[in-house]
PDB file of N, CA and C in Angstrom:
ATOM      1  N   UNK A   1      16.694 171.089 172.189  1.00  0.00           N
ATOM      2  CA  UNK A   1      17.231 170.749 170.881  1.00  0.00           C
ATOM      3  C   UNK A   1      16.630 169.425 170.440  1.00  0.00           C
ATOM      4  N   UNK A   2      16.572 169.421 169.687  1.00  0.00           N
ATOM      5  CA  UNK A   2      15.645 167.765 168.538  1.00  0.00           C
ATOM      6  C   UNK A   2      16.597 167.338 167.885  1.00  0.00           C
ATOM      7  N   UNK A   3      17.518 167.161 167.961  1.00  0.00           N
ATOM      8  CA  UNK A   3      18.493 166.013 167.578  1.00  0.00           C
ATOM      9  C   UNK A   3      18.633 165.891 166.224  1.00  0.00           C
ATOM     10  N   UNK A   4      17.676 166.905 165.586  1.00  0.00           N
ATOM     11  CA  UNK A   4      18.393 167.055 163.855  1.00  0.00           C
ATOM     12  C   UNK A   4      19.207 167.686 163.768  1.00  0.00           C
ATOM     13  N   UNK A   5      19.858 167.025 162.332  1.00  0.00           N
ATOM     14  CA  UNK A   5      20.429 167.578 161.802  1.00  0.00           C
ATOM     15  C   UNK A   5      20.481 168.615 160.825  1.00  0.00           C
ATOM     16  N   UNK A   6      20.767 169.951 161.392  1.00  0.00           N
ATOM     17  CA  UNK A   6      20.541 171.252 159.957  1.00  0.00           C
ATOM     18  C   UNK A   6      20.960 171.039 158.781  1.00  0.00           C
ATOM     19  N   UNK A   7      20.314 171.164 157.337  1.00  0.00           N
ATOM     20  CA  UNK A   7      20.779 171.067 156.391  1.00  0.00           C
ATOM     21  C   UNK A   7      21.759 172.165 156.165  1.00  0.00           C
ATOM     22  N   UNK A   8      21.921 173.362 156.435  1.00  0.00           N
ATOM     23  CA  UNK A   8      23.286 174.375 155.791  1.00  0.00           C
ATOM     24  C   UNK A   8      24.072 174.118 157.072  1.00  0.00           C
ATOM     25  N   UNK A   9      23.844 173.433 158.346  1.00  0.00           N
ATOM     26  CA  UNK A   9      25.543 172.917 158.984  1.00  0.00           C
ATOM     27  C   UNK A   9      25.754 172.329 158.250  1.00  0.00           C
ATOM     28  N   UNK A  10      25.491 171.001 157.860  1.00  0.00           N
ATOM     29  CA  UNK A  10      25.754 169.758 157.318  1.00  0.00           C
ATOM     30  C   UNK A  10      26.792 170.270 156.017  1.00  0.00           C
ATOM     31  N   UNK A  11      25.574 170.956 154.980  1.00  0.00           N
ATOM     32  CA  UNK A  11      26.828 171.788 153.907  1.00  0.00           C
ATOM     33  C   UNK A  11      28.018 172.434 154.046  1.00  0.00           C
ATOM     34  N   UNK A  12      27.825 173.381 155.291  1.00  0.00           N
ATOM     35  CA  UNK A  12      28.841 173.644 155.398  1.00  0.00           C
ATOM     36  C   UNK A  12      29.968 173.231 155.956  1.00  0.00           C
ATOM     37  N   UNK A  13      29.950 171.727 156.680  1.00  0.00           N
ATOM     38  CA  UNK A  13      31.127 171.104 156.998  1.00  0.00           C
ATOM     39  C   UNK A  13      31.395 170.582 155.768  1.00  0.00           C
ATOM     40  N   UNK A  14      30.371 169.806 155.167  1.00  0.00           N
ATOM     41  CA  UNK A  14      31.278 169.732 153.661  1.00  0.00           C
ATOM     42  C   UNK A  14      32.101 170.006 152.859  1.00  0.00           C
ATOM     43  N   UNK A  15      31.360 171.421 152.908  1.00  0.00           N
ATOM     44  CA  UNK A  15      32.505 172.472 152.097  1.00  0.00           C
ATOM     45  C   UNK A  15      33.732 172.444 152.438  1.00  0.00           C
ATOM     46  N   UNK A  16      33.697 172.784 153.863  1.00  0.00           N
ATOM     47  CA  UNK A  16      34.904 173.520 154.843  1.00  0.00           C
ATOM     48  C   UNK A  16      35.537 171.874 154.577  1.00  0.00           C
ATOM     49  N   UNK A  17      35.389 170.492 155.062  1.00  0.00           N
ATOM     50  CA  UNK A  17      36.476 169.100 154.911  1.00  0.00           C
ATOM     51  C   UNK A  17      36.772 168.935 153.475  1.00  0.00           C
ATOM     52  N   UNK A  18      35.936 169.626 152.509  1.00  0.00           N
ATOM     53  CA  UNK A  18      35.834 169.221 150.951  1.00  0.00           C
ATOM     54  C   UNK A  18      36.856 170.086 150.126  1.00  0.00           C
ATOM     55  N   UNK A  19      37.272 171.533 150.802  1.00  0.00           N
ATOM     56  CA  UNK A  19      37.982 172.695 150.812  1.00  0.00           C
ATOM     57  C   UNK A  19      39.478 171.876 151.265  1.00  0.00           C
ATOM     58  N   UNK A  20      39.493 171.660 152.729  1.00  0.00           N
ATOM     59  CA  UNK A  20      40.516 170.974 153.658  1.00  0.00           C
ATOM     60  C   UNK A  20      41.170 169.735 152.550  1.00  0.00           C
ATOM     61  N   UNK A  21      40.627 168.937 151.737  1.00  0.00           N
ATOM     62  CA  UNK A  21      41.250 167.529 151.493  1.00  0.00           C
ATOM     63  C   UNK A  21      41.459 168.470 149.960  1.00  0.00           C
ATOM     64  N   UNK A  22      40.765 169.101 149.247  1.00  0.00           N
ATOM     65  CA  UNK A  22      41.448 169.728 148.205  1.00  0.00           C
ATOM     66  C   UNK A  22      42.374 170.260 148.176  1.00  0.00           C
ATOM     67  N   UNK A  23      43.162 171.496 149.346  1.00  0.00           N
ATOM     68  CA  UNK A  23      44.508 171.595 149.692  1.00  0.00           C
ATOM     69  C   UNK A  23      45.265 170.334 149.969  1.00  0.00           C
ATOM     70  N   UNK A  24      44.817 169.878 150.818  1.00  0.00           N
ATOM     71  CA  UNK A  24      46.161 168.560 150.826  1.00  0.00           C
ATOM     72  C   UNK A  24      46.783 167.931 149.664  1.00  0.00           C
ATOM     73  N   UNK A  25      45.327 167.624 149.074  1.00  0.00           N
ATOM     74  CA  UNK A  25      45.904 166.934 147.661  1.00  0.00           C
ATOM     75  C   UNK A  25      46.842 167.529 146.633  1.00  0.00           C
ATOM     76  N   UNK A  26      46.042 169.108 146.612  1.00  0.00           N
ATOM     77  CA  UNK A  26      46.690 169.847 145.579  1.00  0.00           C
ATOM     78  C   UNK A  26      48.557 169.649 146.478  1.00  0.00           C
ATOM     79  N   UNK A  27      48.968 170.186 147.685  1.00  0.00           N
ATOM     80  CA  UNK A  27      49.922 170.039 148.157  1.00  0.00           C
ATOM     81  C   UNK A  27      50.759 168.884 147.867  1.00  0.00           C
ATOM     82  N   UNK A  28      50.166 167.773 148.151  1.00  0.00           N
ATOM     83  CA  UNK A  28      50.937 166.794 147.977  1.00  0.00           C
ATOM     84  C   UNK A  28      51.260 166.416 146.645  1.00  0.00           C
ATOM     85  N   UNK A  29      50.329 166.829 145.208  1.00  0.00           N
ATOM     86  CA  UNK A  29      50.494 166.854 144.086  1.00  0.00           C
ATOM     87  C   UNK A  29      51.744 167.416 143.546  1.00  0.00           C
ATOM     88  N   UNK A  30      52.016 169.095 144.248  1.00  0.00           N
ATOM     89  CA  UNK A  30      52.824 169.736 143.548  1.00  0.00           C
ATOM     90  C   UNK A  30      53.620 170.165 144.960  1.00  0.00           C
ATOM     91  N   UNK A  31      54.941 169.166 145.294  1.00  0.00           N
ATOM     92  CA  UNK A  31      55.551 168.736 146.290  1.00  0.00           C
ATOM     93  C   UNK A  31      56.497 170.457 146.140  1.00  0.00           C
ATOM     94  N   UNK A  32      56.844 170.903 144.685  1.00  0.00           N
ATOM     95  CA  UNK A  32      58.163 171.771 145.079  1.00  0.00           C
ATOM     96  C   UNK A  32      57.493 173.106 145.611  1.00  0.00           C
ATOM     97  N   UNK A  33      56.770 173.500 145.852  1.00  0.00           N
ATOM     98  CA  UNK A  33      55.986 174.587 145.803  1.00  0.00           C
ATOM     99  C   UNK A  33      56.735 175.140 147.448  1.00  0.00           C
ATOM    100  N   UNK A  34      55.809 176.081 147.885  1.00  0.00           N
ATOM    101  CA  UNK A  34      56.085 176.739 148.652  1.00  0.00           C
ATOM    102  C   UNK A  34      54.680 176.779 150.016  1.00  0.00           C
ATOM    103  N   UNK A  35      54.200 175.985 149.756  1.00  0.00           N
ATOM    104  CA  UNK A  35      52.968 175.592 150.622  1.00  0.00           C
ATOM    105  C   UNK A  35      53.248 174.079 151.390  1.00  0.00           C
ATOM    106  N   UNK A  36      53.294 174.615 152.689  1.00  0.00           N
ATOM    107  CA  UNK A  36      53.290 173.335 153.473  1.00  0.00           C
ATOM    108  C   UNK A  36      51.715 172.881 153.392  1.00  0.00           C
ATOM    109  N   UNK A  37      51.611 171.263 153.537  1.00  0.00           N
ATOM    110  CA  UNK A  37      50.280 170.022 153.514  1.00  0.00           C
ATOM    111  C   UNK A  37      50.424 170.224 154.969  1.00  0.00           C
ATOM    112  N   UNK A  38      49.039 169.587 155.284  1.00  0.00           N
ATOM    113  CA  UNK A  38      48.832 169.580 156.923  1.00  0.00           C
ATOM    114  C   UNK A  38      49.463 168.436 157.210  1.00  0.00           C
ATOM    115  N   UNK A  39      49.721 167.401 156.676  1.00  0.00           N
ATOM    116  CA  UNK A  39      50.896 166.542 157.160  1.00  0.00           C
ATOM    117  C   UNK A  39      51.938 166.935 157.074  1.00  0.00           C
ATOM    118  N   UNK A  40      52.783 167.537 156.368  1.00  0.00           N
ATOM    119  CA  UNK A  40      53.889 168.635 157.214  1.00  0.00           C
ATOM    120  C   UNK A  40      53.948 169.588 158.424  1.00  0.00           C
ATOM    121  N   UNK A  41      52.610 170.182 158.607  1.00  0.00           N
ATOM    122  CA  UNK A  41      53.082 170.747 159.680  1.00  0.00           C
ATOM    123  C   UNK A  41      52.372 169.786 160.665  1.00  0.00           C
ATOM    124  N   UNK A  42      52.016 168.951 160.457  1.00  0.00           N
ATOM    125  CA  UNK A  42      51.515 167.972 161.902  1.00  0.00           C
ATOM    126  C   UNK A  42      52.797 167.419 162.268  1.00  0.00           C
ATOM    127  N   UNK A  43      53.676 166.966 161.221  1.00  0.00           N
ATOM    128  CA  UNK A  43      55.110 165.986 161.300  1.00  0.00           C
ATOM    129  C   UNK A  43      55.940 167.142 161.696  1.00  0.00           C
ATOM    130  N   UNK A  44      55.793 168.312 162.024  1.00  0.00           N
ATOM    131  CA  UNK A  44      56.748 169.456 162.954  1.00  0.00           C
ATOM    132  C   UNK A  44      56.332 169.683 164.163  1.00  0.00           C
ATOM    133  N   UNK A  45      54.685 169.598 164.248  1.00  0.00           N
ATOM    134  CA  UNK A  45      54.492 169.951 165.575  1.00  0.00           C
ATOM    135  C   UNK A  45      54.822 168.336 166.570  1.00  0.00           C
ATOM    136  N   UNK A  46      54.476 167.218 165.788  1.00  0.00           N
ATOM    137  CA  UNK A  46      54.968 166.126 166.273  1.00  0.00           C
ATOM    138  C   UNK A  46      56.284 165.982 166.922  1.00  0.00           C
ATOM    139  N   UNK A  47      57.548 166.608 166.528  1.00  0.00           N
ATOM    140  CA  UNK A  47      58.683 166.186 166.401  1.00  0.00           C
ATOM    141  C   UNK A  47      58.516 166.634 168.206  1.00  0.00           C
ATOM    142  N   UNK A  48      58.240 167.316 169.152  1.00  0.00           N
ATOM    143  CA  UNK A  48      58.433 167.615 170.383  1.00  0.00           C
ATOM    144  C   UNK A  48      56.877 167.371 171.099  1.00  0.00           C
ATOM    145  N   UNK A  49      57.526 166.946 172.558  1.00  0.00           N
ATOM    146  CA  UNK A  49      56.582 166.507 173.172  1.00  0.00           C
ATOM    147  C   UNK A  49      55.590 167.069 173.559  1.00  0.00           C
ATOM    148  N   UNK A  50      55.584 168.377 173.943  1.00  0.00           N
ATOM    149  CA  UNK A  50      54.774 169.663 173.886  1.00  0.00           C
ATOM    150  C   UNK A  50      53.949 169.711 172.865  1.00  0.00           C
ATOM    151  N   UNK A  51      54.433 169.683 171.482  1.00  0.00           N
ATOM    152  CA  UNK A  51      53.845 169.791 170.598  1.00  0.00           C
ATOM    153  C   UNK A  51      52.525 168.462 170.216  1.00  0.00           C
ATOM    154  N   UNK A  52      52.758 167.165 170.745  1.00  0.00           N
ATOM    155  CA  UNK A  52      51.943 166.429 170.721  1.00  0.00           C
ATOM    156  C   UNK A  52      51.459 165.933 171.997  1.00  0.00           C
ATOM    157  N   UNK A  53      51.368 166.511 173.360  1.00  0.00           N
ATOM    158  CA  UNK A  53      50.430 166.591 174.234  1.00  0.00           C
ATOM    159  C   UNK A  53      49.086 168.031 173.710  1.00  0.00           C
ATOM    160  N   UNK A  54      49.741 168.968 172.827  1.00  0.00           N
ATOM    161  CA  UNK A  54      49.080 169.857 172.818  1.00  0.00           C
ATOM    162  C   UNK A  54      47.736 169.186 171.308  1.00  0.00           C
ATOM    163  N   UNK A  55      48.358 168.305 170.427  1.00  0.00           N
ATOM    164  CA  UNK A  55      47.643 168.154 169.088  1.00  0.00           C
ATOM    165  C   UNK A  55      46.608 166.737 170.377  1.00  0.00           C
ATOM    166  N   UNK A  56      46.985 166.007 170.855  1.00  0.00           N
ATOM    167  CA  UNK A  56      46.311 165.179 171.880  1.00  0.00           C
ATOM    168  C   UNK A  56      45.469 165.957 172.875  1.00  0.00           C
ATOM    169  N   UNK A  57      45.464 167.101 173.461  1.00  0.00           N
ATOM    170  CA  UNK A  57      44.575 168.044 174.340  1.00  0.00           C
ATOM    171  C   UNK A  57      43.249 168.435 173.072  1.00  0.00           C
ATOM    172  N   UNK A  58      44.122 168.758 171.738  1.00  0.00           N
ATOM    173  CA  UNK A  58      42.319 169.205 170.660  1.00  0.00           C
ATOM    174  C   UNK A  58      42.055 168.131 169.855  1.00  0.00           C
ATOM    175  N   UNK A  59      42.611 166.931 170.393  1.00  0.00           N
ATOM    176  CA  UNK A  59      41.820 165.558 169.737  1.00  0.00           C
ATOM    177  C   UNK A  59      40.771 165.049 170.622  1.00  0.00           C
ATOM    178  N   UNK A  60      40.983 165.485 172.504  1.00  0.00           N
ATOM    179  CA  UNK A  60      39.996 165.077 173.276  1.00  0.00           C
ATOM    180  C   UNK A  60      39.306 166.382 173.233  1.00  0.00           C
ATOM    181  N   UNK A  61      39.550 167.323 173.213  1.00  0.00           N
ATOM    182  CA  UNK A  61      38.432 168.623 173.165  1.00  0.00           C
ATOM    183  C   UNK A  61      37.254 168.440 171.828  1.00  0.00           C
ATOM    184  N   UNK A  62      37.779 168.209 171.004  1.00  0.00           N
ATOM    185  CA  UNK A  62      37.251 168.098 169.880  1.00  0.00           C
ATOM    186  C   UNK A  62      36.356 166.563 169.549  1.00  0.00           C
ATOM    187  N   UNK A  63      36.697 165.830 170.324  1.00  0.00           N
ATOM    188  CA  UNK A  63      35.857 164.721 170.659  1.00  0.00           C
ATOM    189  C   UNK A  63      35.046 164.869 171.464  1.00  0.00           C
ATOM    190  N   UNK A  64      35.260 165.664 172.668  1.00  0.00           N
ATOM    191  CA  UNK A  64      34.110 165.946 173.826  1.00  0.00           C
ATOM    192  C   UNK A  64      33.100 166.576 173.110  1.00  0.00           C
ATOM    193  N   UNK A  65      33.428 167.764 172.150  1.00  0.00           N
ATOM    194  CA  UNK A  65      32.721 168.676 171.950  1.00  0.00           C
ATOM    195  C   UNK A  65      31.690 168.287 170.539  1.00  0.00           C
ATOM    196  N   UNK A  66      31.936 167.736 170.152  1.00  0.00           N
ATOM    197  CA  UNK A  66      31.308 167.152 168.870  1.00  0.00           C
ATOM    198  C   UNK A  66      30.846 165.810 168.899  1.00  0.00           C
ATOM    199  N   UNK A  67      31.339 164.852 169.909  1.00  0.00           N
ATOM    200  CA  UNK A  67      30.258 163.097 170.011  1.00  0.00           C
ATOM    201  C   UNK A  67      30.095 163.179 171.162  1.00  0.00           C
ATOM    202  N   UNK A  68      30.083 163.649 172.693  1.00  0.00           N
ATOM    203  CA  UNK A  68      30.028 163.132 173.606  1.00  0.00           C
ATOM    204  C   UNK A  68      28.948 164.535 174.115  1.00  0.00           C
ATOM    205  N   UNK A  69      29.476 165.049 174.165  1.00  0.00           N
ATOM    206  CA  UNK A  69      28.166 166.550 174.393  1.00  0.00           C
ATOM    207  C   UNK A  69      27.074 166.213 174.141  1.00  0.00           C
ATOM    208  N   UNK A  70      26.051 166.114 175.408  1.00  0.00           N
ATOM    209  CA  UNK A  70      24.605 165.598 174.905  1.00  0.00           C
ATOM    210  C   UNK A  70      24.063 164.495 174.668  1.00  0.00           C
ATOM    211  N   UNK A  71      25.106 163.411 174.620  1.00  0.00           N
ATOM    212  CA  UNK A  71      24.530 162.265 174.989  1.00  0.00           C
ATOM    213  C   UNK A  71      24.357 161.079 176.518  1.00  0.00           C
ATOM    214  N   UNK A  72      23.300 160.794 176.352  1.00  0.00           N
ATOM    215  CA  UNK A  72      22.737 159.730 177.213  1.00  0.00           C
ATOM    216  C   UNK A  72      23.258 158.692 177.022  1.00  0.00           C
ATOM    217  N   UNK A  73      23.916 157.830 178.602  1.00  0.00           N
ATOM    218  CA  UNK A  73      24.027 157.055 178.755  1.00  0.00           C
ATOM    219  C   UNK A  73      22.813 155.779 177.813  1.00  0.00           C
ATOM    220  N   UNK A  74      22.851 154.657 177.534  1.00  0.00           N
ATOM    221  CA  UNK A  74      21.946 154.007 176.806  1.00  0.00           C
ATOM    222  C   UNK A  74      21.191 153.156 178.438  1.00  0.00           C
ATOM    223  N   UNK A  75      22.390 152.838 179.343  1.00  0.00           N
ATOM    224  CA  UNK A  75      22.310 151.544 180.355  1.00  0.00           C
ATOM    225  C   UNK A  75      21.835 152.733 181.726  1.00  0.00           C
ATOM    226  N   UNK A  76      21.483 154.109 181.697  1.00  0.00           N
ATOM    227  CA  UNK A  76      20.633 154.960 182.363  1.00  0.00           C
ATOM    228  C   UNK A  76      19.428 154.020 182.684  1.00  0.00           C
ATOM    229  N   UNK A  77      18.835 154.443 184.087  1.00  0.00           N
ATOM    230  CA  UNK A  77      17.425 154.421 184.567  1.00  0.00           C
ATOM    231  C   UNK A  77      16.800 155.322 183.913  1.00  0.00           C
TER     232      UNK A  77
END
């Protein structure tokens, strides 16, 4: 692998976080509705401990898997 970056990944995380923060907003805009914001259901799965060892297990998965995968030490021989 060469360490670029693809131009249609790149777009398409865009889309997909650009998609993601347009629901929230719209959510949090129009509070009476019938659509939970992802800060509602994060503030449910929060409320038990289970529930936030489990959101803490795909904050380190999701960190391994996306910054730490593939990189070299800098202070390597």
């Amino acid at each position: 692998m060469s360490g670029r970056i693809s131009t249609p990944g790149l777009v398409g995380w865009v889309v997909v976080m650009g998609i993601l923060l347009a629901y929230q907003g719209l959510c949090l805009v129009r509070a009476n509705d019938q659509w939970p914001a992802f800060s509602d259901v994060l503030r449910s799965v929060m409320r038990w401990q289970a529930g936030r060892w489990v959101l803490f297990g795909l904050w380190l998965w999701s960190g391994w898997h996306f910054f730490v995968r593939g990189w070299h030490f800098f202070l390597r021989a």
